[in-house]
Protein backbone atom coordinates (compact mmCIF):
# COMPACT_ATOMS: atom_id res chain seq x y z
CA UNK A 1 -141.56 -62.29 -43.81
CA UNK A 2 -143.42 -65.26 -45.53
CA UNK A 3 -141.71 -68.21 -46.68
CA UNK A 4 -141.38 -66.95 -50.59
CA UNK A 5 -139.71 -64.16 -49.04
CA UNK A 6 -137.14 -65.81 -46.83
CA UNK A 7 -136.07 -68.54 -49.75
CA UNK A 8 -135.28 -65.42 -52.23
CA UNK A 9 -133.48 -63.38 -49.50
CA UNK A 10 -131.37 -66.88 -48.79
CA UNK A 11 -130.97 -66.97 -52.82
CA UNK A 12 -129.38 -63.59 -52.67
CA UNK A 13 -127.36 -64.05 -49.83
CA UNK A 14 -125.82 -67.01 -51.75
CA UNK A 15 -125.22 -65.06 -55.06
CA UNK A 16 -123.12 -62.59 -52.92
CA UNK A 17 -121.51 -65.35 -50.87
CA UNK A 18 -119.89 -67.28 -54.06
CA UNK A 19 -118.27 -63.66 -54.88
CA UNK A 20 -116.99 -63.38 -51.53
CA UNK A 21 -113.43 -64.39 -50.50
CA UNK A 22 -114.27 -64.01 -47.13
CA UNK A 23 -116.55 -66.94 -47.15
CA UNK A 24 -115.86 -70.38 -46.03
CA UNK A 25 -117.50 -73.52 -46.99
CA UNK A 26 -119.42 -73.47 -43.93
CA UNK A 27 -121.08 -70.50 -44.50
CA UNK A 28 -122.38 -72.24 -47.79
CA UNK A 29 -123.34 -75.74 -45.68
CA UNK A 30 -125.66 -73.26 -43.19
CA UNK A 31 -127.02 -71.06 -46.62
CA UNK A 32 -128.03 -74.55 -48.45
CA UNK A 33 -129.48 -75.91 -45.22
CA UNK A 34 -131.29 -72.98 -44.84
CA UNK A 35 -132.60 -73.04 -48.58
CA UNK A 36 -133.39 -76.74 -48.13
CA UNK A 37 -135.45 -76.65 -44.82
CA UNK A 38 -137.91 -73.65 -46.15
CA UNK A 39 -137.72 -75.50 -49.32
CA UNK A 40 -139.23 -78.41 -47.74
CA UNK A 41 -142.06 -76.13 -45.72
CA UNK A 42 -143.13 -74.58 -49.38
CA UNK A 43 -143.18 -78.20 -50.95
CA UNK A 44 -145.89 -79.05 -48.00
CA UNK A 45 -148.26 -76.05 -49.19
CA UNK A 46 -148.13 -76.95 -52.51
CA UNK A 47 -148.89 -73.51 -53.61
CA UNK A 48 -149.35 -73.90 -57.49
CA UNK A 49 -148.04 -70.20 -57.59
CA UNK A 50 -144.69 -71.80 -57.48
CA UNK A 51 -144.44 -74.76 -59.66
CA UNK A 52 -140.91 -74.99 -59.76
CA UNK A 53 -140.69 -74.44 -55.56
CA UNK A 54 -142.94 -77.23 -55.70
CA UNK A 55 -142.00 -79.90 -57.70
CA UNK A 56 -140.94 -83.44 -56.81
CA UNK A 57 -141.31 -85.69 -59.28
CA UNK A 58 -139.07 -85.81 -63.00
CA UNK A 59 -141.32 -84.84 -65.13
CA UNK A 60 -142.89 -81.86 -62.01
CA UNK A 61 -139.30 -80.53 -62.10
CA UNK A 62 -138.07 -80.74 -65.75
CA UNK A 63 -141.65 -79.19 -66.44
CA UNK A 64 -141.53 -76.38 -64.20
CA UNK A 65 -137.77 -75.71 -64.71
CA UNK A 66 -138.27 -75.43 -68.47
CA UNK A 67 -141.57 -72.91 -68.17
CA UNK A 68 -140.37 -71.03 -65.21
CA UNK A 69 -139.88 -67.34 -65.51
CA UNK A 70 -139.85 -65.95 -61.54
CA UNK A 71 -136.41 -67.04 -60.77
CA UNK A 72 -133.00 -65.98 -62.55
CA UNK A 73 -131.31 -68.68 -64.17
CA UNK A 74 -128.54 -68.86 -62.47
CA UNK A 75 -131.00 -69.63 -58.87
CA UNK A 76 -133.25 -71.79 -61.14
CA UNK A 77 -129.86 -73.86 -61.05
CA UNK A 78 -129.57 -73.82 -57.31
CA UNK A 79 -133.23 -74.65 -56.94
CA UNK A 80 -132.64 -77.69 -59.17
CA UNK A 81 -129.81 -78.84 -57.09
CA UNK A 82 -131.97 -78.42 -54.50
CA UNK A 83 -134.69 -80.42 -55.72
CA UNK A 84 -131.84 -83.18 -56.92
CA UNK A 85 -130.51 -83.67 -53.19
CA UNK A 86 -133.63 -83.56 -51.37
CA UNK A 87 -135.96 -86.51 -53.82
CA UNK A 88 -132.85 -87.76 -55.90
CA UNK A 89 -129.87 -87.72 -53.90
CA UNK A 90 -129.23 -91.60 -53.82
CA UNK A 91 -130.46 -92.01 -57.74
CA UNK A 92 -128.01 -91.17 -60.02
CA UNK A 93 -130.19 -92.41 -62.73
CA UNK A 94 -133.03 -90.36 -61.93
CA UNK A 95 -130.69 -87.57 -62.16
CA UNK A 96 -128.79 -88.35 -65.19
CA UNK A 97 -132.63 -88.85 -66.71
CA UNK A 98 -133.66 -85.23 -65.07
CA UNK A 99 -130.05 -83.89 -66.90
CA UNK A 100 -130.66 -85.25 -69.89
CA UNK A 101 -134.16 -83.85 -70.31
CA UNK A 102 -133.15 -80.02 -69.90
CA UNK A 103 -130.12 -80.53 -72.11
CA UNK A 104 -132.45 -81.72 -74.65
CA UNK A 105 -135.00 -79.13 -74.13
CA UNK A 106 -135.95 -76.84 -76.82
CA UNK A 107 -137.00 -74.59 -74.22
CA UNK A 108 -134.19 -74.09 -72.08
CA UNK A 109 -131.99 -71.13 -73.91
CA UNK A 110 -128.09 -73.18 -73.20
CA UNK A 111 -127.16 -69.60 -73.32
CA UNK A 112 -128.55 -68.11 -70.66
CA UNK A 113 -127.17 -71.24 -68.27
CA UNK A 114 -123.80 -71.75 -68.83
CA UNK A 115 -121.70 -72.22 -67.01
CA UNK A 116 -123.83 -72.67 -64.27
CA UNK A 117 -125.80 -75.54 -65.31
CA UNK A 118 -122.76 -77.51 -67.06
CA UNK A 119 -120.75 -76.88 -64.06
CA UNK A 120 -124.19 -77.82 -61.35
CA UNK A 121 -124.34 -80.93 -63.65
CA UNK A 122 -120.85 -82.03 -63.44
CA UNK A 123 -120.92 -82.40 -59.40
CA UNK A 124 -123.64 -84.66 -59.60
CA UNK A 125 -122.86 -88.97 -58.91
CA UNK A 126 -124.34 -90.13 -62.89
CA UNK A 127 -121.55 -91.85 -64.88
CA UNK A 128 -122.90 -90.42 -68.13
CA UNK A 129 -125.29 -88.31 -69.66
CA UNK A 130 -127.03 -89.10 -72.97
CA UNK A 131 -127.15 -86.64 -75.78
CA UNK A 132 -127.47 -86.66 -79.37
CA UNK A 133 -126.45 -83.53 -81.53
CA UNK A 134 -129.33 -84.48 -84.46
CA UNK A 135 -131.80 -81.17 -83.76
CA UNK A 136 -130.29 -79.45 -80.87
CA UNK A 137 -128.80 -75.74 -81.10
CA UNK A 138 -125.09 -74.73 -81.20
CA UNK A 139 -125.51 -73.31 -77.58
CA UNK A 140 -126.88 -76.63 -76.63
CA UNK A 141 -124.03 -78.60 -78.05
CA UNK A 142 -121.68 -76.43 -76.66
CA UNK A 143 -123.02 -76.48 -73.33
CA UNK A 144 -122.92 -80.44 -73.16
CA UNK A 145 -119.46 -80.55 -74.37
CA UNK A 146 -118.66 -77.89 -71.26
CA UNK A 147 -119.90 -80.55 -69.27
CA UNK A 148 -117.51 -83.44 -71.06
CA UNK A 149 -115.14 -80.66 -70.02
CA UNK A 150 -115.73 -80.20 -67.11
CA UNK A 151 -116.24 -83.85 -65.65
CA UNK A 152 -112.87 -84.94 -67.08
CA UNK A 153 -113.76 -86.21 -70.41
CA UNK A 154 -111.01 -86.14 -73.04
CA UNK A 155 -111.40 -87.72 -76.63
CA UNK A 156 -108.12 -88.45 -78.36
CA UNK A 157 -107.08 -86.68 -80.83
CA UNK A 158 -106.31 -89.49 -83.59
CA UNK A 159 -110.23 -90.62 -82.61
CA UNK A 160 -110.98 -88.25 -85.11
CA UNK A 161 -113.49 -84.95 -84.36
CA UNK A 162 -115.49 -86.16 -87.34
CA UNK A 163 -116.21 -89.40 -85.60
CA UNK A 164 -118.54 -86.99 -82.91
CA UNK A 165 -120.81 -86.54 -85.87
CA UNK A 166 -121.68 -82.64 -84.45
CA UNK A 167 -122.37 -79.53 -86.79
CA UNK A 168 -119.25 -77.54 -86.72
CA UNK A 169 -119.69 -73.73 -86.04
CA UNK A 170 -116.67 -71.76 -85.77
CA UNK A 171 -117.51 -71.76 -81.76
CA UNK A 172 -118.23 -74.96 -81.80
CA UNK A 173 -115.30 -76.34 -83.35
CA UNK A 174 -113.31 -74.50 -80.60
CA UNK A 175 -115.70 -76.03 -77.81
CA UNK A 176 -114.70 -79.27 -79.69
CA UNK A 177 -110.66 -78.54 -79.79
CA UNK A 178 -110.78 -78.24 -75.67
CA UNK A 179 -112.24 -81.29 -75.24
CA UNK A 180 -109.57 -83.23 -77.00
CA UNK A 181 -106.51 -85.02 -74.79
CA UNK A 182 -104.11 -82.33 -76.14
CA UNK A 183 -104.26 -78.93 -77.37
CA UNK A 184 -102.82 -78.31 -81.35
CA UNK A 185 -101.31 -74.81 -81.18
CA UNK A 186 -102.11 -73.22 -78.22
CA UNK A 187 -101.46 -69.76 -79.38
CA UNK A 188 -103.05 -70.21 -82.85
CA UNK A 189 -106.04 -71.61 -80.36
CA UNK A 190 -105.97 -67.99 -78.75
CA UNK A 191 -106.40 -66.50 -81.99
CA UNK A 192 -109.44 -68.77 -82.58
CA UNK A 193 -110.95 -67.34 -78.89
CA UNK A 194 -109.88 -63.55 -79.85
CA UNK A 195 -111.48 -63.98 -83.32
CA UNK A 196 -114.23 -65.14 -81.78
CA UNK A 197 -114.63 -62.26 -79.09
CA UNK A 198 -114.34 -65.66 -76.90
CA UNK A 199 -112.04 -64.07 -74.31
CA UNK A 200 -114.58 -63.66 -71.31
CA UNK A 201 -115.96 -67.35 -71.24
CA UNK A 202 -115.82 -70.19 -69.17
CA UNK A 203 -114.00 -71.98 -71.62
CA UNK A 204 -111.39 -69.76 -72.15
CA UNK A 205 -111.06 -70.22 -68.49
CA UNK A 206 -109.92 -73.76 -69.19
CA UNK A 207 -107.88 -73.05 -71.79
CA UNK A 208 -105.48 -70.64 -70.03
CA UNK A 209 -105.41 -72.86 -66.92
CA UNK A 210 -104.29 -75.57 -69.04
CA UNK A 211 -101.26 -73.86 -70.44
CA UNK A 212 -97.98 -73.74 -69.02
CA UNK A 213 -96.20 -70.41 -67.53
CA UNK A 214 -94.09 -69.75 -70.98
CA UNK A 215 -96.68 -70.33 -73.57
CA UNK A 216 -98.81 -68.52 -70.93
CA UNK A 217 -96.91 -65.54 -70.90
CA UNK A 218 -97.19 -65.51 -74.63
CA UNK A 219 -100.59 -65.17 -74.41
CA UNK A 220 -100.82 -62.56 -72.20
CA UNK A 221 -98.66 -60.04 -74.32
CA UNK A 222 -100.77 -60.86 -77.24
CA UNK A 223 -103.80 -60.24 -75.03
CA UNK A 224 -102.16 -57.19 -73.73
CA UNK A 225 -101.88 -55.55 -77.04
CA UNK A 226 -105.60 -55.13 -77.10
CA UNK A 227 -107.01 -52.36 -74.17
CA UNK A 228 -110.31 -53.83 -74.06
CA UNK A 229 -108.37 -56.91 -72.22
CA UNK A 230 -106.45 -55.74 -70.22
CA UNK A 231 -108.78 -55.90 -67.36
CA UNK A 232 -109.23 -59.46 -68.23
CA UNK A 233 -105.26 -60.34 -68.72
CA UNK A 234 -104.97 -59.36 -65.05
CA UNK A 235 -107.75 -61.45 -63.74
CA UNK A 236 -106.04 -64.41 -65.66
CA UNK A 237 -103.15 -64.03 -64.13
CA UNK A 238 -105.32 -64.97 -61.02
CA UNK A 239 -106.44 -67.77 -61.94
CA UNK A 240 -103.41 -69.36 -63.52
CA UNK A 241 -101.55 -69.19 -59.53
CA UNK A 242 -98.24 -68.14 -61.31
CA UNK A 243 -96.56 -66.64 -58.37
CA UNK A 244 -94.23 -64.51 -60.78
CA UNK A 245 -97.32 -62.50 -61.89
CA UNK A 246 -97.61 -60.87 -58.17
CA UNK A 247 -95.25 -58.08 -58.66
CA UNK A 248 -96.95 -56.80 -61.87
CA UNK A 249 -100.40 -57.58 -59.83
CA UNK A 250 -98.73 -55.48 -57.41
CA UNK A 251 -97.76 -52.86 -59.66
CA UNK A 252 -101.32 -53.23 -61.12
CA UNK A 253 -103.12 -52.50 -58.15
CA UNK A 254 -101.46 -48.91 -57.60
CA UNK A 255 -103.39 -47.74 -61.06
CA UNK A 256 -106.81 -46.70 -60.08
CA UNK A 257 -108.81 -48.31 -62.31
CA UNK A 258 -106.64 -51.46 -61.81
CA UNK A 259 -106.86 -51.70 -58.47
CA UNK A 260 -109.92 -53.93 -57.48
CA UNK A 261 -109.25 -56.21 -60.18
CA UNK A 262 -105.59 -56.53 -59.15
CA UNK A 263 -106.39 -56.80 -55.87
CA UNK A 264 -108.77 -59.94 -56.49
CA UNK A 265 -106.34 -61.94 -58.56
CA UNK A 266 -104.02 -61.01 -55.98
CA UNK A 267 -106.16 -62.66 -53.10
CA UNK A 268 -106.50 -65.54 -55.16
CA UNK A 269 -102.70 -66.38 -55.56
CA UNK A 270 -101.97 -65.16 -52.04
CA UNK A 271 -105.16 -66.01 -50.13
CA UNK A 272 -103.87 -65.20 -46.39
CA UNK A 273 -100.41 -64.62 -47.01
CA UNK A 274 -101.56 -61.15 -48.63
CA UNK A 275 -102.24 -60.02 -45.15
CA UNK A 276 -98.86 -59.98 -43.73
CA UNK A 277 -98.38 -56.95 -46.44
CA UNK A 278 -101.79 -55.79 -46.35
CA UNK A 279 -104.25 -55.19 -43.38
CA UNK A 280 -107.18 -57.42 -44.08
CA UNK A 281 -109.29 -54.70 -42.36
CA UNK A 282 -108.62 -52.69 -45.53
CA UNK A 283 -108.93 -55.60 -47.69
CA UNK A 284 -112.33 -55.67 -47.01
CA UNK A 285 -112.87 -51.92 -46.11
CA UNK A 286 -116.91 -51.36 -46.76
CA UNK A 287 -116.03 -47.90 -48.48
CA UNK A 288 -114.60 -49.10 -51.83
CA UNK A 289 -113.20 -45.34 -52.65
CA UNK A 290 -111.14 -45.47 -48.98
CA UNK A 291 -110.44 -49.49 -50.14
CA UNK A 292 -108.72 -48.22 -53.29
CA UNK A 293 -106.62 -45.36 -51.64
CA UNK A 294 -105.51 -48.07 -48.60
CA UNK A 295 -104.85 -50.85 -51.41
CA UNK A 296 -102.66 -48.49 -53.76
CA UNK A 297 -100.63 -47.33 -50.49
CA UNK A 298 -100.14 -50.74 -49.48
CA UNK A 299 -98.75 -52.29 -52.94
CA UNK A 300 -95.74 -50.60 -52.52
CA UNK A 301 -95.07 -52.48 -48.94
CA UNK A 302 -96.41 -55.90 -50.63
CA UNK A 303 -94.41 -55.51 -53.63
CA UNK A 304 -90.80 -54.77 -51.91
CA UNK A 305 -91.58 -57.90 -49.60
CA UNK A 306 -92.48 -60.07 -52.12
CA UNK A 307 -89.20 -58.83 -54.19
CA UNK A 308 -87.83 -60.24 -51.03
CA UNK A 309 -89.48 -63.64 -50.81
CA UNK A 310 -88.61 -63.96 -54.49
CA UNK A 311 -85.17 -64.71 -53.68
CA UNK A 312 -85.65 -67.68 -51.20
CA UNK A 313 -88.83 -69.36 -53.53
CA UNK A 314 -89.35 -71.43 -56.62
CA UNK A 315 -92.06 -69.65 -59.05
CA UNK A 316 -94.64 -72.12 -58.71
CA UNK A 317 -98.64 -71.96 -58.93
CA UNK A 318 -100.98 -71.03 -55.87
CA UNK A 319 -104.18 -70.76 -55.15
CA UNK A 320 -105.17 -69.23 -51.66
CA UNK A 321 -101.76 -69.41 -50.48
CA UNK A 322 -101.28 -73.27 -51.38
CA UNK A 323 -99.08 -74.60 -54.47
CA UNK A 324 -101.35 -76.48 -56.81
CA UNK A 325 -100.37 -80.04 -57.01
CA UNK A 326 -102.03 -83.53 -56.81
CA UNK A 327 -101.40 -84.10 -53.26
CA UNK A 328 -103.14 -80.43 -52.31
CA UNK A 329 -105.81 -79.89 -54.48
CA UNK A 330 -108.99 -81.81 -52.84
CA UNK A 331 -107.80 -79.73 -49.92
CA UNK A 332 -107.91 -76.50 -51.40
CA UNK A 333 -111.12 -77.12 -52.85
CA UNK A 334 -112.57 -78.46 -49.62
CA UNK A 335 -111.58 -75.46 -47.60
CA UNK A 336 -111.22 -72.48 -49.24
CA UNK A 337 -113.58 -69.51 -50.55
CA UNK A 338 -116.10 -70.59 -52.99
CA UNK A 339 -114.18 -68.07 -55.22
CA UNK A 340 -111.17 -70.32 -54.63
CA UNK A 341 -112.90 -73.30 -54.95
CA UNK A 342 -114.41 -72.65 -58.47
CA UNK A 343 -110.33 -71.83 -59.81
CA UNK A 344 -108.93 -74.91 -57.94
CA UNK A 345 -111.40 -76.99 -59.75
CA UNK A 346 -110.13 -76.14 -62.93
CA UNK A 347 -106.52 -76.59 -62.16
CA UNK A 348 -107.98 -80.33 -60.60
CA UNK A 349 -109.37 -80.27 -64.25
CA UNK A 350 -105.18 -79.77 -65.47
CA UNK A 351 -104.03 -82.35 -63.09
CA UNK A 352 -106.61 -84.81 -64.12
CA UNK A 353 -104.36 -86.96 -65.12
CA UNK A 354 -102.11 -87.09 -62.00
CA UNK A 355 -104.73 -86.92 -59.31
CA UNK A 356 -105.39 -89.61 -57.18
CA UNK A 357 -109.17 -89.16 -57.03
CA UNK A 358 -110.49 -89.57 -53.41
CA UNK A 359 -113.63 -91.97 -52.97
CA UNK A 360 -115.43 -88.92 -51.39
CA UNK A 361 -116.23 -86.20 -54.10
CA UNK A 362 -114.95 -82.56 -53.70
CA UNK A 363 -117.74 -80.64 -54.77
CA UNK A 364 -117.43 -76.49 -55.90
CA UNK A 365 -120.07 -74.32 -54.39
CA UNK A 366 -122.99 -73.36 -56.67
């Protein structure tokens, strides 16, 4: 196996690891070590087969990123943090000046890269990023205000939108709404996102993270009343942590074409605590038909204990078995799944303005 070879086959293994809740940051440290060291070998051959593989310089890497078509996007980004850490890692100019460039570009479709990129972007050590909206596409727009969003900016609402001086599409105008301090109308907000067939985005992510467990709920029967989402409504419930959602997750994961889904938001509430009603041998079970059957039989065991646990327990919010405060969210983040990680950043996105931020930055697995 040549060198080519053995970088793409660590680019897959990555792409399966962030989908995997069985794997620990670790197992991410030894995949980007990996990816870096071979990196390193290819940048020494200088084979100009691979531009992008090997680039060094700002204009080598914003050039080759822009005009490369042999990697997926979504490795392009993990190539480019690559690239970032190995020349750039103590420059956070260079990198804001690297950022800055691709944003801008006319040939990078914003589409095609978000979340990744916005999200990539947002772990990196620049204070700002420069941008101007005059000539740039609504994708483009919207994909550096996901990155406002996602580093913590806020813009007060009596600041005035207009003051941003940014072309308001429909979607864009919504992209513009979640980046203010406070949210006007949550639930006529979730008729903006439904309009807009919105429901599956990143942003939408943010927006139902960011609500509390009554307007929530709210949400989710209006969501419910469409079929199309229901898949999606249970996923959500996930990601918000609200433990009272686990007995209809429960319930959810005895339907067959429920169950996986279920299961996953269950395992992202729970985390470990799932096993003491489920064995994590069938968690995990290879066979996803014999999965299924072993998950449906054992909902019935987790739901009565939970019914149980409900009794001696405040309905809170967890994420891999943790409640979701200030004091525990840099530690959830540090040592969880990456699927974990990548929900327990956006509820450290909701506590923003409670959380003590730690000198060290918690960074999400890309």
């Amino acid at each position: 196996m040549n060198l080519i070879e053995s970088f793409n086959l660590l680019l897959a293994q990555r792409q399966v690891m962030l989908s995997s809740f069985q794997c620990m940051p670790k197992n991410i440290e030894d995949n980007t070590q990996s990816l870096t060291v071979i990196l390193k070998m290819i940048q020494q051959k200088k084979d100009p087969n691979w531009p992008l593989l090997s680039a060094n310089t700002q204009e080598q890497i914003v050039d080759a990123f822009e005009t490369d078509v042999q990697f997926s996007p979504t490795d392009k980004v993990v190539i480019l943090s690559l690239l970032l850490q190995l020349y750039y890692k103590a420059q956070p100019t260079a990198q804001s000046h690297i950022v800055e460039a691709l944003f801008a570009s006319s040939l990078v479709d914003a589409s095609q890269y978000s979340p990744a990129f916005a999200l990539m972007a947002s772990q990196l050590q620049f204070d700002k990023v420069s941008f101007t909206a005059s000539n740039k596409t609504p994708e483009q727009i919207q994909q550096y205000i996901l990155l406002c969003i996602y580093r913590g900016k806020r813009i007060k609402r009596n600041d005035g939108i207009n003051s941003l001086n940014i072309p308001r599409s429909s979607l864009t105008s919504l992209y513009i709404e979640m980046l203010m301090s406070s949210i006007n109308e949550p639930i006529e907000l979730y008729g903006l996102f439904s309009q807009l067939d919105y429901c599956h985005s990143a942003l939408f992510e943010v927006f139902i993270i960011s609500l509390d467990e009554a307007i929530l709920t709210k949400v989710f029967n209006l969501m419910s009343q469409n079929v199309d989402l229901t898949l999606r409504v249970i996923e959500l419930m996930g990601y918000s942590g609200f433990s009272k959602f686990v007995p209809f997750l429960a319930r959810a994961m005895q339907q067959p074409n429920q169950t996986l889904v279920a299961f996953s938001a269950l395992r992202t509430i729970l985390g470990p605590e799932l096993d003491q009603s489920v064995p994590y041998q069938w968690q995990f079970e290879e066979d996803e038909a014999e999965r299924c059957e072993y998950l449906q039989f054992y909902s019935a065991k987790l739901l009565h204990r939970w019914m149980l646990l409900a009794l001696k327990m405040p309905e809170v919010r967890l994420i891999n078995g943790i409640e979701v405060n200030p004091a525990s969210i840099d530690k959830i983040i540090r040592y969880s799944s990456p699927v974990h990680q990548r929900i327990a950043y956006l509820h450290k996105l909701r506590l923003n303005n409670v959380v003590n931020h730690s000198p060290q930055r918690v960074k999400v697995a890309l």
